[in-house]
Each structure stands twice: as structure tokens, then as C-alpha cells.
Protein backbone atom coordinates (compact mmCIF):
# COMPACT_ATOMS: atom_id res chain seq x y z
CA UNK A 1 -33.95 -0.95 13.70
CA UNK A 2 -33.39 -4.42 13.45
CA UNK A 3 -31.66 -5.93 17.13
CA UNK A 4 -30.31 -9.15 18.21
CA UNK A 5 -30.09 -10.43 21.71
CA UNK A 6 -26.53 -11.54 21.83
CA UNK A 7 -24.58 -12.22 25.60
CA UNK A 8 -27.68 -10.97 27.25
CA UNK A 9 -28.26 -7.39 25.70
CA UNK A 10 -29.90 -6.29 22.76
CA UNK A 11 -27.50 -5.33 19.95
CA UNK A 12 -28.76 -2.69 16.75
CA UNK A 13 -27.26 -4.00 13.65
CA UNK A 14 -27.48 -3.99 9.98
CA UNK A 15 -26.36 -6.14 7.20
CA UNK A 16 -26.83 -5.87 3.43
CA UNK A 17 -25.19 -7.36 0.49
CA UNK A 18 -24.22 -11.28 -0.30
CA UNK A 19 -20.92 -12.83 -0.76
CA UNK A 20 -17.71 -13.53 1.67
CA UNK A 21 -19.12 -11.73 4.98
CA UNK A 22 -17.45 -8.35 6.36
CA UNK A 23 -17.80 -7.36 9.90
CA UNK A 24 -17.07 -3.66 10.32
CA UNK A 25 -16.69 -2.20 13.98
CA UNK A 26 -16.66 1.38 14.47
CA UNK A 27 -14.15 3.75 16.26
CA UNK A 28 -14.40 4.38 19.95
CA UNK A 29 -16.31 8.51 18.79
CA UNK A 30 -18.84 7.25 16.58
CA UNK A 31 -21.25 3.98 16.19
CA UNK A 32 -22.26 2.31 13.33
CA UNK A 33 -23.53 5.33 11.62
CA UNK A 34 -19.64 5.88 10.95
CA UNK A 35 -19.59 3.42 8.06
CA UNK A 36 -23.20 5.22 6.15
CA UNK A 37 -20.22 6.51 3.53
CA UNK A 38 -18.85 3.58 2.68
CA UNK A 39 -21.85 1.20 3.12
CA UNK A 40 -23.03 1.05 -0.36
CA UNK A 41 -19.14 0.37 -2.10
CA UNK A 42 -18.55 -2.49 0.71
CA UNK A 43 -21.87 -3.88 0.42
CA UNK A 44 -22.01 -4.41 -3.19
CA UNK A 45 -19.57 -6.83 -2.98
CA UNK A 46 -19.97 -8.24 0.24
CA UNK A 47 -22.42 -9.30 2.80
CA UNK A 48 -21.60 -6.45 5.17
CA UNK A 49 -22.44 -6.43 8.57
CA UNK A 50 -22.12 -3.43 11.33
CA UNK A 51 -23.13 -3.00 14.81
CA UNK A 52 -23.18 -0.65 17.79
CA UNK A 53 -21.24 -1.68 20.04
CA UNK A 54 -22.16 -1.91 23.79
CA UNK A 55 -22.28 1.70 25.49
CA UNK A 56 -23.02 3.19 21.27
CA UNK A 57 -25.99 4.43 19.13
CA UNK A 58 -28.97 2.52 19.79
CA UNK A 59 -27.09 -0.82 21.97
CA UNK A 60 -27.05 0.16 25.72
CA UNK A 61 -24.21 0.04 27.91
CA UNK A 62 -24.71 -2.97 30.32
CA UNK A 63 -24.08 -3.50 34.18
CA UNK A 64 -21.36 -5.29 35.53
CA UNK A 65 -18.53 -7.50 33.04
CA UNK A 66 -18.86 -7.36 29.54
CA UNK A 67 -16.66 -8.42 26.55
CA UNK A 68 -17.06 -6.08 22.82
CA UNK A 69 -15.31 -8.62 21.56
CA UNK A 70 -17.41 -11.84 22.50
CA UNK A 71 -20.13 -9.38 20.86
CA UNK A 72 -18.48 -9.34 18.12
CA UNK A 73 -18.40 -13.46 17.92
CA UNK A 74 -21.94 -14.22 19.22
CA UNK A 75 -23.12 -11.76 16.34
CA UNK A 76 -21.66 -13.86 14.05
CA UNK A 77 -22.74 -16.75 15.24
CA UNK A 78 -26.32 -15.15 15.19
CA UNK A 79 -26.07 -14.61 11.77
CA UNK A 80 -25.00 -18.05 10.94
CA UNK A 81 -21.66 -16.71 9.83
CA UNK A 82 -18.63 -19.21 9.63
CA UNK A 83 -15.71 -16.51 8.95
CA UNK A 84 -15.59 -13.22 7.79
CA UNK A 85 -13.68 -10.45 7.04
CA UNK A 86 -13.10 -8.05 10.06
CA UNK A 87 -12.33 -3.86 9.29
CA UNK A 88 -11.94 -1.95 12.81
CA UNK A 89 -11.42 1.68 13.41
CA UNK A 90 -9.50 3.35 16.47
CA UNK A 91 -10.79 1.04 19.91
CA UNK A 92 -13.06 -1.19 16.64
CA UNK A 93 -9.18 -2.00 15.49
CA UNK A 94 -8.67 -3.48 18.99
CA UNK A 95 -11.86 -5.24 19.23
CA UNK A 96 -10.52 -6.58 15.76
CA UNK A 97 -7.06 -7.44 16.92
CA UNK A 98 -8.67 -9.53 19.93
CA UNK A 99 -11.17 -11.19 17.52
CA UNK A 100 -8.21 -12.23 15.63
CA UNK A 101 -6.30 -13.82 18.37
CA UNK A 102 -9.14 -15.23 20.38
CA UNK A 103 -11.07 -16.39 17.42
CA UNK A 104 -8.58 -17.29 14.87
CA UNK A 105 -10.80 -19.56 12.80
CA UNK A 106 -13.40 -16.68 12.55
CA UNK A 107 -11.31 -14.32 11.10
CA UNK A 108 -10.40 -14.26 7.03
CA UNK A 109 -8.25 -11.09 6.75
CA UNK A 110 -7.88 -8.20 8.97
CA UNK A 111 -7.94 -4.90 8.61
CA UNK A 112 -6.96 -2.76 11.35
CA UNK A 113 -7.55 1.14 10.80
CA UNK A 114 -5.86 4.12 13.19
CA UNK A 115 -5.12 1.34 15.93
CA UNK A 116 -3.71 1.98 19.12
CA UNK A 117 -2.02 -0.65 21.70
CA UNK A 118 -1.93 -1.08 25.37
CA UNK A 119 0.70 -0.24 26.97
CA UNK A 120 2.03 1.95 24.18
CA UNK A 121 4.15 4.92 25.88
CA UNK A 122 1.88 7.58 24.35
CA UNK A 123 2.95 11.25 23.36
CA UNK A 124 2.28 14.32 25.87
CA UNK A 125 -0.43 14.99 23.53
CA UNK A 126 -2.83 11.76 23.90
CA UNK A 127 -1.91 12.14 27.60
CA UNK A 128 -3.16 15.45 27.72
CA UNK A 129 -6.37 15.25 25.77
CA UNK A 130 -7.00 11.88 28.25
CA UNK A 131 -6.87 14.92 31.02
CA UNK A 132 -8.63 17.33 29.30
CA UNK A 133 -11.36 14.83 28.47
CA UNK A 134 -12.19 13.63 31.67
CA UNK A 135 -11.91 17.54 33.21
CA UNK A 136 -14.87 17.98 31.32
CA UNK A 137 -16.83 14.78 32.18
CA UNK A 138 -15.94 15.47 35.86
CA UNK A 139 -17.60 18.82 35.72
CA UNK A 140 -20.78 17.40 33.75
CA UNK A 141 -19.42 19.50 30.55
CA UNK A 142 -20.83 16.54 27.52
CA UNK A 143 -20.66 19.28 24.74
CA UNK A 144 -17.16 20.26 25.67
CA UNK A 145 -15.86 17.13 25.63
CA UNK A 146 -17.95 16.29 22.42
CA UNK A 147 -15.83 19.21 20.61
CA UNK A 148 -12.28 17.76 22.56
CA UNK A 149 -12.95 14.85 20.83
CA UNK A 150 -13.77 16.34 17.42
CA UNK A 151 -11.27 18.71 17.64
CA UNK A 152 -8.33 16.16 18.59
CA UNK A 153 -9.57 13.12 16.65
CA UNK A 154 -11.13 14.69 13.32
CA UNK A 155 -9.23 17.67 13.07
CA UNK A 156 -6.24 16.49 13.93
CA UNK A 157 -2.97 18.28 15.19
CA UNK A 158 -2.21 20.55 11.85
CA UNK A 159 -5.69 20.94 10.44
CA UNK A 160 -8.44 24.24 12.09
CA UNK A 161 -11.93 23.54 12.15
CA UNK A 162 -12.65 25.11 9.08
CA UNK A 163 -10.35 22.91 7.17
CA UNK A 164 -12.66 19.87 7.87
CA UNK A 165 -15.99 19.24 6.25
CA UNK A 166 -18.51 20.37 8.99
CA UNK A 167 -21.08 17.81 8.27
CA UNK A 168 -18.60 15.41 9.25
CA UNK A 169 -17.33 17.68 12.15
CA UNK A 170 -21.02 17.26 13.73
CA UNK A 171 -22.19 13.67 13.28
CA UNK A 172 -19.08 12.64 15.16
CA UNK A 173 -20.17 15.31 17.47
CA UNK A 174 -23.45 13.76 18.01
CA UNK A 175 -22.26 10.26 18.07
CA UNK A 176 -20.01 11.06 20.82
CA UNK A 177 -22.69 13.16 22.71
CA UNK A 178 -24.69 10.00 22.84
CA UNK A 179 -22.05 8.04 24.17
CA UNK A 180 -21.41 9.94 26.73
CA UNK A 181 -25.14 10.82 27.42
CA UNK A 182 -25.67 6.42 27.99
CA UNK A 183 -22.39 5.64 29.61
CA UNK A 184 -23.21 3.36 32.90
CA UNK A 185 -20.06 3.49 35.45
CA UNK A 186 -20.89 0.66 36.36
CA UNK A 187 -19.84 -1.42 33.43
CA UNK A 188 -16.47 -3.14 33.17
CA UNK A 189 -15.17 -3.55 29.64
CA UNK A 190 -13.03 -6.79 29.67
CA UNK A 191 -10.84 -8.43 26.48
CA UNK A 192 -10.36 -11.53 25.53
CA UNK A 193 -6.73 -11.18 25.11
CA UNK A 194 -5.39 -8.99 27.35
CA UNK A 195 -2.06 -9.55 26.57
CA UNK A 196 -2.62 -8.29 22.70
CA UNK A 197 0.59 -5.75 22.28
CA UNK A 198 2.82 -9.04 23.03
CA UNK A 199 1.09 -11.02 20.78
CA UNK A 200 0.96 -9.55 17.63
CA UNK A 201 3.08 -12.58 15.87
CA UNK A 202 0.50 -14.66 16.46
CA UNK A 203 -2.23 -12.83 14.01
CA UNK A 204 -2.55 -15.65 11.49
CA UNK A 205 -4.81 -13.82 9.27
CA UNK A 206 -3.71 -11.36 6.18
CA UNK A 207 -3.52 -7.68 8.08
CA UNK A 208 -3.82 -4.31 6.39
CA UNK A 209 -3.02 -1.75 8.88
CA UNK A 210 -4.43 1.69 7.54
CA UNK A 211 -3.15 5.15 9.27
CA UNK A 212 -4.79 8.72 8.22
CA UNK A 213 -1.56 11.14 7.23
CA UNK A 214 -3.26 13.41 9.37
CA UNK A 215 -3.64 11.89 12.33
CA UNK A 216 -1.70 12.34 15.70
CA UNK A 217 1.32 10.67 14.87
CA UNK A 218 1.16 8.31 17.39
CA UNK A 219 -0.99 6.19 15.00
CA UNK A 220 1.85 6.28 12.25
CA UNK A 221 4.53 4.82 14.63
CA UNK A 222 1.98 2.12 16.10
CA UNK A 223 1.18 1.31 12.54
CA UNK A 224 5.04 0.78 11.56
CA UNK A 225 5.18 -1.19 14.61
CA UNK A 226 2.54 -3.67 13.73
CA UNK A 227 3.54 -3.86 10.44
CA UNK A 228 6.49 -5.48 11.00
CA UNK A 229 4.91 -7.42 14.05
CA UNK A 230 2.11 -9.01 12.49
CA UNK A 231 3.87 -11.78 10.16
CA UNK A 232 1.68 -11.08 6.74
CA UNK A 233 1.00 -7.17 7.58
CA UNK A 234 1.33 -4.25 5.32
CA UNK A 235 1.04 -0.67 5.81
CA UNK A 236 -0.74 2.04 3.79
CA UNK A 237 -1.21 5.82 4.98
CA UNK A 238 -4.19 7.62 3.33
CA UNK A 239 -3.21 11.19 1.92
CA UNK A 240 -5.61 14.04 3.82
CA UNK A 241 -7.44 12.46 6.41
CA UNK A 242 -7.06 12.16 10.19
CA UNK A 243 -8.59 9.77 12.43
CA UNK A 244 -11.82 8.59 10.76
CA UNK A 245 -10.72 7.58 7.00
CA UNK A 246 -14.04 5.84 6.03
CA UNK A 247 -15.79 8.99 6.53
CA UNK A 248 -13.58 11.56 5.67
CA UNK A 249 -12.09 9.33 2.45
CA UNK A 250 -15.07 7.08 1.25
CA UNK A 251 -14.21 6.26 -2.16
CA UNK A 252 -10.29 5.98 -1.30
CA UNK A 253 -11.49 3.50 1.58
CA UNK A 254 -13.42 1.75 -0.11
CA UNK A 255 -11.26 0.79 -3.07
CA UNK A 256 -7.96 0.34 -0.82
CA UNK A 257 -10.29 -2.18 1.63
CA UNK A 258 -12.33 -3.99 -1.00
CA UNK A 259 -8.72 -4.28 -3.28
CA UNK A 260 -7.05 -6.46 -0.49
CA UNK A 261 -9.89 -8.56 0.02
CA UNK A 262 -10.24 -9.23 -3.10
């Protein structure tokens, strides 16, 4: 497992490929293990580059104040990496959003997949899986909120379990359990723009914004909304697939990612 020690932690990482760099940051149920489908398409034509994030996979969750998204910067700077490409998934979108705004200069083109915003005024549903979720974690339950998320996030609201390839069903599974299992309560996750859902006209790089058909439709109306927030923005929903399109959709993923940065 190859690690760097970036902002005072050890980060587990892996790159592969040559040409125009392409950061990928992984959805708030999974780590970097999320991207294994879609690995070998992106990194055949680019010098990919994925990462746990703090509090995922094999990069612990730290005490005190920490930033994902000055990660996110130092670990390009590591790597000697001028600008890339940025693709985020679910709370990866946000640390890509906030990459984007803080770091303008870093970023090429954007691609923002399943993103939420703060402040958004969510549907009863995301309010009551929030509830549901931390029931579970209240009463020490980590496989039944493991399944809550699978359930709500891969499934989606008009898909059963048997609808959804299982293997897929369980890694997230497993990369959830692990989150949980290494979450510190003492950490305090912190952005570098705060302020992101107001500033969304001042993305200067090339966004697509990507939303799974099946997802909870919150995603589909905060994807419209970007899309005509974010001055060069355009929006593409992906037939069949909920939350997690690089793993459920590799192929599709792959060729709708690699075609706009080409």
C-alpha cells in the first residue's frame, strides 16, 4: 500500500497511467476501492490518481481540525502535480466543488457526480434516513446502519435488493462498515469554502455534473440547479443506476468521463 504523509497523517493512495493527471475522490460509503471498475478505462489514458480520504479504507481519521480538501491539494503537490482533472462522487463531489473554488489554478475540468449542497432543503426522505442512521450508531448497531446505507444509497427508492448486483451490494457494505468501525468523534471536518452553495458562479473550470436516474431525486433537482449555476456546466443522467455510477455503470462512466476530457 503505497502512503504519503500529507497535513500530518498518512494518506493510502494509488496512481497509474501517464498523461493530463485525474484526481478521483470517492463517495462519502465507500473509499478508493470504489473506482477498482473504472480504474483500468481512466488510467489508460490518464495519469490517475485516488486516495482514501481521512476517516476511509486504509487513511485514519485524525484528532482535532482537519480539511479533505487541503488533502486533496497537498496530494497533489506531493506528486508534483501542477493541475489536474478532478471526478468526485456524493461528499468526493463536494470535496471537488471546494477544490475548485479554493484552488482554482489546480483544477482543469470538473466533474461532479450525485452531488449534494449545504443548505439544500432536503426531502422527508434524506431527513429520515439521517435519523434512522444515527438510531443505529447511537445503539452501537454498525451492520444495520451498513445495510441503511446500502439500502438507501445503492438501491435506491424504486429498486429491492435483489434488483442490484450483490457483489456490489456488499463491498459498499464493507466499505461503510470500516468507516464506521475507525470514525474518531473527536475529529472536526472543516472546508475551505464554506460558503460553496452561494458560490457556484464562480467555478471557472468546465463542469460535468453526472446524476444516476435512479437515485433519490434529490440529486436530479441539485444537479439541474448547478447546471445552470455553474457558468460552463452541463448535465447528463445515466440510465439504471443509483447513487454510485462508476461502480454500478463502468463502461458507461468511463466513456461519458474520459469523452469530456477529452
Amino acid at each position: 500500500m503505497p502512503t504519503l504523509t500529507i497535513n500530518g497523517s498518512p494518506h493510502a493512495y494509488d496512481e497509474a497511467g501517464h498523461g493530463s493527471a485525474l484526481l478521483l475522490v470517492h463517495a462519502g460509503i465507500a473509499d478508493r476501492r470504489m473506482w477498482d471498475n473504472v480504474w483500468p478505462s481512466l488510467s489508460a489514458r490518464h495519469r490517475a490518481i485516488r486516495f482514501d480520504l481521512r476517516g476511509y479504507g486504509e487513511t485514519p481519521m485524525p484528532d482535532g481540525a482537519f480539511s479533505w480538501t487541503a488533502d486533496a491539494a497537498a496530494l497533489l503537490t506531493e506528486l508534483g502535480v501542477e493541475r489536474a482533472h478532478v471526478v468526485g462522487v456524493s461528499i468526493g463531489a463536494a470535496v471537488a466543488l471546494d477544490l475548485a473554488l479554493a484552488h482554482p489554478d489546480l483544477v482543469d475540468r470538473l466533474v461532479l457526480v450525485a452531488g449534494g449542497l449545504t443548505g439544500w432543503d432536503y426531502s422527508e426522505a434524506m431527513d429520515g434516513f439521517d435519523e434512522d442512521e444515527r438510531a443505529a450508531l447511537d445503539r452501537g448497531d454498525l451492520d444495520a446502519a451498513s445495510w441503511l446505507n446500502v439500502r438507501f444509497w445503492v438501491d435506491g427508492p424504486n429498486r429491492s435488493a435483489d434488483q442490484v448486483d450483490p457483489a456490489i451490494r456488499q463491498r459498499v457494505y464493507e466499505m461503510q462498515h470500516l468507516a464506521y468501525e475507525v470514525d474518531n468523534p473527536t475529529a472536526q471536518l472543516e472546508w475551505l469554502v464554506p460558503d460553496r452553495a452561494e458560490r457556484l458562479a464562480d467555478v471557472r473550470a468546465p463542469t460535468l455534473l453526472v446524476v444516476g436516474e435512479l437515485d433519490q431525486p434529490d440529486f436530479a433537482e441539485i444537479g439541474r440547479h448547478m447546471a445552470a449555476a455553474i457558468p460552463d456546466a452541463r448535465l447528463e443522467v445515466m440510465a439504471g443506476v443509483a447513487h454510485l455510477p462508476p461502480m454500478e455503470a463502468p463502461a458507461e462512466f468511463s466513456r461519458l468521463v474520459l469523452g469530456f476530457l477529452a
